[in-house]
N, C-alpha and C. Protein backbone atom coordinates (compact mmCIF):
# COMPACT_ATOMS: atom_id res chain seq x y z
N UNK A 1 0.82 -1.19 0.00
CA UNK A 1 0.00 0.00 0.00
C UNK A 1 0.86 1.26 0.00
N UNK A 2 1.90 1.29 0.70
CA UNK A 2 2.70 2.34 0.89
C UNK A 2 3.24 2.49 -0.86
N UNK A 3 3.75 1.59 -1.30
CA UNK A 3 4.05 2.03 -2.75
C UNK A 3 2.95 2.73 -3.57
N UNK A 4 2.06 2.23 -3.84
CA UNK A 4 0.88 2.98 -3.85
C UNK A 4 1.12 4.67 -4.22
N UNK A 5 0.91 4.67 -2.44
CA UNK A 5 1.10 6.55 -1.84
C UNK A 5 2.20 7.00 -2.57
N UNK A 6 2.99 6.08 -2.48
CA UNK A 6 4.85 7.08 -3.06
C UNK A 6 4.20 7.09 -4.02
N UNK A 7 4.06 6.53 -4.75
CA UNK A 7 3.94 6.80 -6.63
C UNK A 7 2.84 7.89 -7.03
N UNK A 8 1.62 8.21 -6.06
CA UNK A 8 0.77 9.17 -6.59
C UNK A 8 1.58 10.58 -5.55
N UNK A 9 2.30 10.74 -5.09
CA UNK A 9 2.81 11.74 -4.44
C UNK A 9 3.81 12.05 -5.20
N UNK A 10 4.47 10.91 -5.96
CA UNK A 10 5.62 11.29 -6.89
C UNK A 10 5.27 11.76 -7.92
N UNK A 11 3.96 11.34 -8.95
CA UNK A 11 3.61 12.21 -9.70
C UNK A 11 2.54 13.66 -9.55
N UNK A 12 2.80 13.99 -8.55
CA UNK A 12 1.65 15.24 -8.25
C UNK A 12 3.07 16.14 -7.93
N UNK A 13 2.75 17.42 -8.82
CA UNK A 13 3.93 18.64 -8.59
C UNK A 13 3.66 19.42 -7.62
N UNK A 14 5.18 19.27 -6.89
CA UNK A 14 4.56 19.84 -5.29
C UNK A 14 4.74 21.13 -5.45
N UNK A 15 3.29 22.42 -5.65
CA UNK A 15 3.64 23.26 -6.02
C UNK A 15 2.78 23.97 -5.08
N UNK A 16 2.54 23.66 -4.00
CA UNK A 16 1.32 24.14 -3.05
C UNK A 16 1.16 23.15 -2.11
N UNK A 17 0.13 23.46 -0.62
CA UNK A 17 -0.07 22.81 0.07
C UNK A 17 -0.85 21.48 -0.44
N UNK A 18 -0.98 20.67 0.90
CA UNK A 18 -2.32 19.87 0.22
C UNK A 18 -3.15 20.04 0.05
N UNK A 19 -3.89 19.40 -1.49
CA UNK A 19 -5.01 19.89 -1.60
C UNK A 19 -6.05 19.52 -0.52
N UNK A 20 -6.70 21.02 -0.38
CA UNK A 20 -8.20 20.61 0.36
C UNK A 20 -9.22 20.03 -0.10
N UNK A 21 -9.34 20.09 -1.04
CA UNK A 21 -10.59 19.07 -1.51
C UNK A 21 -10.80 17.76 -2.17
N UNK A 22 -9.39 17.19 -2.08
CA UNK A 22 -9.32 15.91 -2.32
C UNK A 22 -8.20 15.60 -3.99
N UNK A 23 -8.47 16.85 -4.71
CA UNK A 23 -7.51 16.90 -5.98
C UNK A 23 -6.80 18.10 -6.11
N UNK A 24 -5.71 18.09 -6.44
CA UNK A 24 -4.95 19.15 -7.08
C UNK A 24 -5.71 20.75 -7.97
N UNK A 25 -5.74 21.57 -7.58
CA UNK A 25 -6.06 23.04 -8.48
C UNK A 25 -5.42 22.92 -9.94
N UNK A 26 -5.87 23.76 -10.54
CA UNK A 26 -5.48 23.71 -12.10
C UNK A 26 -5.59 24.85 -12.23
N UNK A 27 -4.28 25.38 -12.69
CA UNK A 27 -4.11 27.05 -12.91
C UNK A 27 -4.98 27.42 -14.54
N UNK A 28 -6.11 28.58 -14.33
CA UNK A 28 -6.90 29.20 -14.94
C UNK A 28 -6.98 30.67 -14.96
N UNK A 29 -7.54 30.61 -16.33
CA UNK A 29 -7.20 32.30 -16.16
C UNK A 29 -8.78 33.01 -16.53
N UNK A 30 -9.08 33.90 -15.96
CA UNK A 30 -10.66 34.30 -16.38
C UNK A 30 -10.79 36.42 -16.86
N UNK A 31 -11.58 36.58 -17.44
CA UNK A 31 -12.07 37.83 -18.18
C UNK A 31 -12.90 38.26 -17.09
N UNK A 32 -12.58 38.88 -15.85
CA UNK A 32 -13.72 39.43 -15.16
C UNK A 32 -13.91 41.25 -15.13
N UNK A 33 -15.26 41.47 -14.85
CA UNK A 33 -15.35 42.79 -15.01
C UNK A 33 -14.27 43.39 -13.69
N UNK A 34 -14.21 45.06 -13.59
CA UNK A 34 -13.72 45.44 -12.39
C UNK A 34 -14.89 45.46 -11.00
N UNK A 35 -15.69 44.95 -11.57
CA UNK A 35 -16.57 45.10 -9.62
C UNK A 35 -16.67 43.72 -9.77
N UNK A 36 -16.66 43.02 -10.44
CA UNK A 36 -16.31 41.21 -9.86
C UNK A 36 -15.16 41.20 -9.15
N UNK A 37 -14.30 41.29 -9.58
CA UNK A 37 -13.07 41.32 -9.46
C UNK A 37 -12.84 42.40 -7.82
N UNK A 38 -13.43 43.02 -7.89
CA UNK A 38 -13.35 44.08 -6.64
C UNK A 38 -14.26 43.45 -5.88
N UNK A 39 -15.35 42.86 -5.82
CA UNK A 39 -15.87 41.83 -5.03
C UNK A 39 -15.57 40.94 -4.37
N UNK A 40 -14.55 40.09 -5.53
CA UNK A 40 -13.76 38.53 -5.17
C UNK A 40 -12.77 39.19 -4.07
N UNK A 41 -12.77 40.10 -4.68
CA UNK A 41 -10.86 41.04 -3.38
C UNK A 41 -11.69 40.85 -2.13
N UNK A 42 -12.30 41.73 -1.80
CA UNK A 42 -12.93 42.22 -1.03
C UNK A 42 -13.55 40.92 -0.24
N UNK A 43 -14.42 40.08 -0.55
CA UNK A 43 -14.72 38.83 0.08
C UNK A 43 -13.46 38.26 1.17
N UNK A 44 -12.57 37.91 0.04
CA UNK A 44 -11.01 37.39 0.65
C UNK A 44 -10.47 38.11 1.47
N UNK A 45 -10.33 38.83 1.39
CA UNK A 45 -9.52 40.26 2.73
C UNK A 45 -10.31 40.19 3.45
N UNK A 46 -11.67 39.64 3.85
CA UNK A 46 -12.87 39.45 4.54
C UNK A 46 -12.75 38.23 5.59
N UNK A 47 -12.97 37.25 4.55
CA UNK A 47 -11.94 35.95 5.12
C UNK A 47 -11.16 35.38 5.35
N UNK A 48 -10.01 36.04 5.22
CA UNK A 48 -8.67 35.81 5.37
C UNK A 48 -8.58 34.57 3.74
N UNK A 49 -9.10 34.39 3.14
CA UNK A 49 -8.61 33.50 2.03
C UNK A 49 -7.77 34.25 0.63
N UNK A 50 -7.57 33.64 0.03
CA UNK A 50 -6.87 33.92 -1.05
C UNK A 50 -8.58 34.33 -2.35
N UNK A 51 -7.67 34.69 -3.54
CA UNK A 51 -8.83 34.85 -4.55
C UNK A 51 -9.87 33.69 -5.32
N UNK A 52 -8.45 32.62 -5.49
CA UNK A 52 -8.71 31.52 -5.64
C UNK A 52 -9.62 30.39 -4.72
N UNK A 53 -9.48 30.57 -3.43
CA UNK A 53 -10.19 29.97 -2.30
C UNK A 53 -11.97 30.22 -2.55
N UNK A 54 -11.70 31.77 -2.57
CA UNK A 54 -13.08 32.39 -2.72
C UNK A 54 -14.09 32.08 -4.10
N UNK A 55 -13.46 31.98 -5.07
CA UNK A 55 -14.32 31.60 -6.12
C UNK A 55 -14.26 29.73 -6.20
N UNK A 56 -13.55 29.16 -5.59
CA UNK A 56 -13.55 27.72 -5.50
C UNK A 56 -14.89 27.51 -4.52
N UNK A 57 -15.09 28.22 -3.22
CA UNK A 57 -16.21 27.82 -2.37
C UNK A 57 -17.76 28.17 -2.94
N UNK A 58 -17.15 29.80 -3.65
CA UNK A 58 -18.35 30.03 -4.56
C UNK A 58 -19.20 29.36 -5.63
N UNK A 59 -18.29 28.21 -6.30
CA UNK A 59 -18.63 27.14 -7.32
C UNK A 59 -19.04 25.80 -6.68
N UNK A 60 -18.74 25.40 -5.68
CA UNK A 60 -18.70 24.63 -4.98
C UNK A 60 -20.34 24.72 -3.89
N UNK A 61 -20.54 25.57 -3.88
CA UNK A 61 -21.80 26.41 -3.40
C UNK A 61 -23.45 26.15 -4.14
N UNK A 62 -22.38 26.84 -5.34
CA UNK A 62 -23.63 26.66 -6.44
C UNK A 62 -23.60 25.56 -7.22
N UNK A 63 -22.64 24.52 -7.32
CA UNK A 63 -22.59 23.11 -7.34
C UNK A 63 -23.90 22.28 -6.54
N UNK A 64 -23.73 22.73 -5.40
CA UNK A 64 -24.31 21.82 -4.68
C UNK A 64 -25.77 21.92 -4.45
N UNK A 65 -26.17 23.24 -4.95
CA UNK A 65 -27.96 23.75 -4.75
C UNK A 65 -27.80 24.21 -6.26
N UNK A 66 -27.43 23.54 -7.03
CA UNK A 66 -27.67 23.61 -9.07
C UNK A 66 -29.19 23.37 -9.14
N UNK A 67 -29.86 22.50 -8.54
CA UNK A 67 -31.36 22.10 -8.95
C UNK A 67 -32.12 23.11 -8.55
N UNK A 68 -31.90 23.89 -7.69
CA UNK A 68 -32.66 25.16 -7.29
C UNK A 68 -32.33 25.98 -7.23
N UNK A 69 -31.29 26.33 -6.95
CA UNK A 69 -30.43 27.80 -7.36
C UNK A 69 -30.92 28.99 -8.22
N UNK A 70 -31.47 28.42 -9.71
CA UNK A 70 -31.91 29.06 -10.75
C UNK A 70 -32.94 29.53 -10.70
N UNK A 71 -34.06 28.23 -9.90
CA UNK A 71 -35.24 28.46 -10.09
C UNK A 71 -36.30 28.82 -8.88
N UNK A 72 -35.39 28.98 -7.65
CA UNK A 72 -36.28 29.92 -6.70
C UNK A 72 -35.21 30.35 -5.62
N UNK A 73 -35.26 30.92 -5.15
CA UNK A 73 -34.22 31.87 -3.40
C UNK A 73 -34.26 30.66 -2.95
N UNK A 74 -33.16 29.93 -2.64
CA UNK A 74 -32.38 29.09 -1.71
C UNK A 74 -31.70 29.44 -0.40
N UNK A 75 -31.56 29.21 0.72
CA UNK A 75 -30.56 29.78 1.13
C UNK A 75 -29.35 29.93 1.33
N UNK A 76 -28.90 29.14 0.02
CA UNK A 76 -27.63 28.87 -0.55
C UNK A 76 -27.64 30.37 -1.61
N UNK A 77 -28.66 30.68 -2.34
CA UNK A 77 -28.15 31.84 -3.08
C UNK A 77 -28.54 32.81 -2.29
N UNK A 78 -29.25 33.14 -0.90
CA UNK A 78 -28.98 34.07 -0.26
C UNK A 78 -27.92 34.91 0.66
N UNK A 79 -26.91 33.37 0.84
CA UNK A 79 -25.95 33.29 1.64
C UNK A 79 -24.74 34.00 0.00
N UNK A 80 -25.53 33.23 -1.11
CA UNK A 80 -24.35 33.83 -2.06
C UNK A 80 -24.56 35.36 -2.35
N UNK A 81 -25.62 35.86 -2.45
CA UNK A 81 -25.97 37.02 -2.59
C UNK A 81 -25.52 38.23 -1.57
N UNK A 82 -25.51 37.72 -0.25
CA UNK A 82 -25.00 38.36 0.49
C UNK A 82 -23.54 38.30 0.58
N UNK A 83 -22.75 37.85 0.24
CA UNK A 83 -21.48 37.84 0.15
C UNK A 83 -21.20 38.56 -0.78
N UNK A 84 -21.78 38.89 -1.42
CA UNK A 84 -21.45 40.08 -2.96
C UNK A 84 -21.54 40.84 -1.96
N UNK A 85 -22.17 41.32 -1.15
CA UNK A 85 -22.87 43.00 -1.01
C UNK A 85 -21.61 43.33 0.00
């Protein structure tokens, strides 16, 4: 079993902590307006997280209440809504 572990630790580039959510991040790059972007800041300096943290929990959020999210106030998109403001 231990060989196993070595071999998936040997191929994962240690370029960061461990991942928290079970897999490795994948560096992306995105087109956001300036008040998204001044939002995402602002959240993070809030929570002590990074930018990346903040839009990972944000997807992860609306991942998880996708079946209703769209189609009526959750309190998953109230909790998201309020984090904008």
């Amino acid at each position: 079993m231990d060989t196993l572990t070595n071999q998936s630790q040997q191929s994962r580039k240690k370029t960061g902590p461990k991942p928290l959510y079970g897999e490795a991040k994948k560096m992306v790059s995105f087109r956001l307006s300036p008040r998204a972007l001044e939002i995402i800041r602002h959240v993070a300096t809030q929570k002590g997280v990074s930018q990346a943290e903040v839009i990972e929990q944000w997807a992860r959020l609306i991942g998880s209440n996708a079946d209703s999210l769209f189609t009526q106030k959750t309190d998953a998109s109230n909790e998201l809504v309020s984090s904008l403001n």
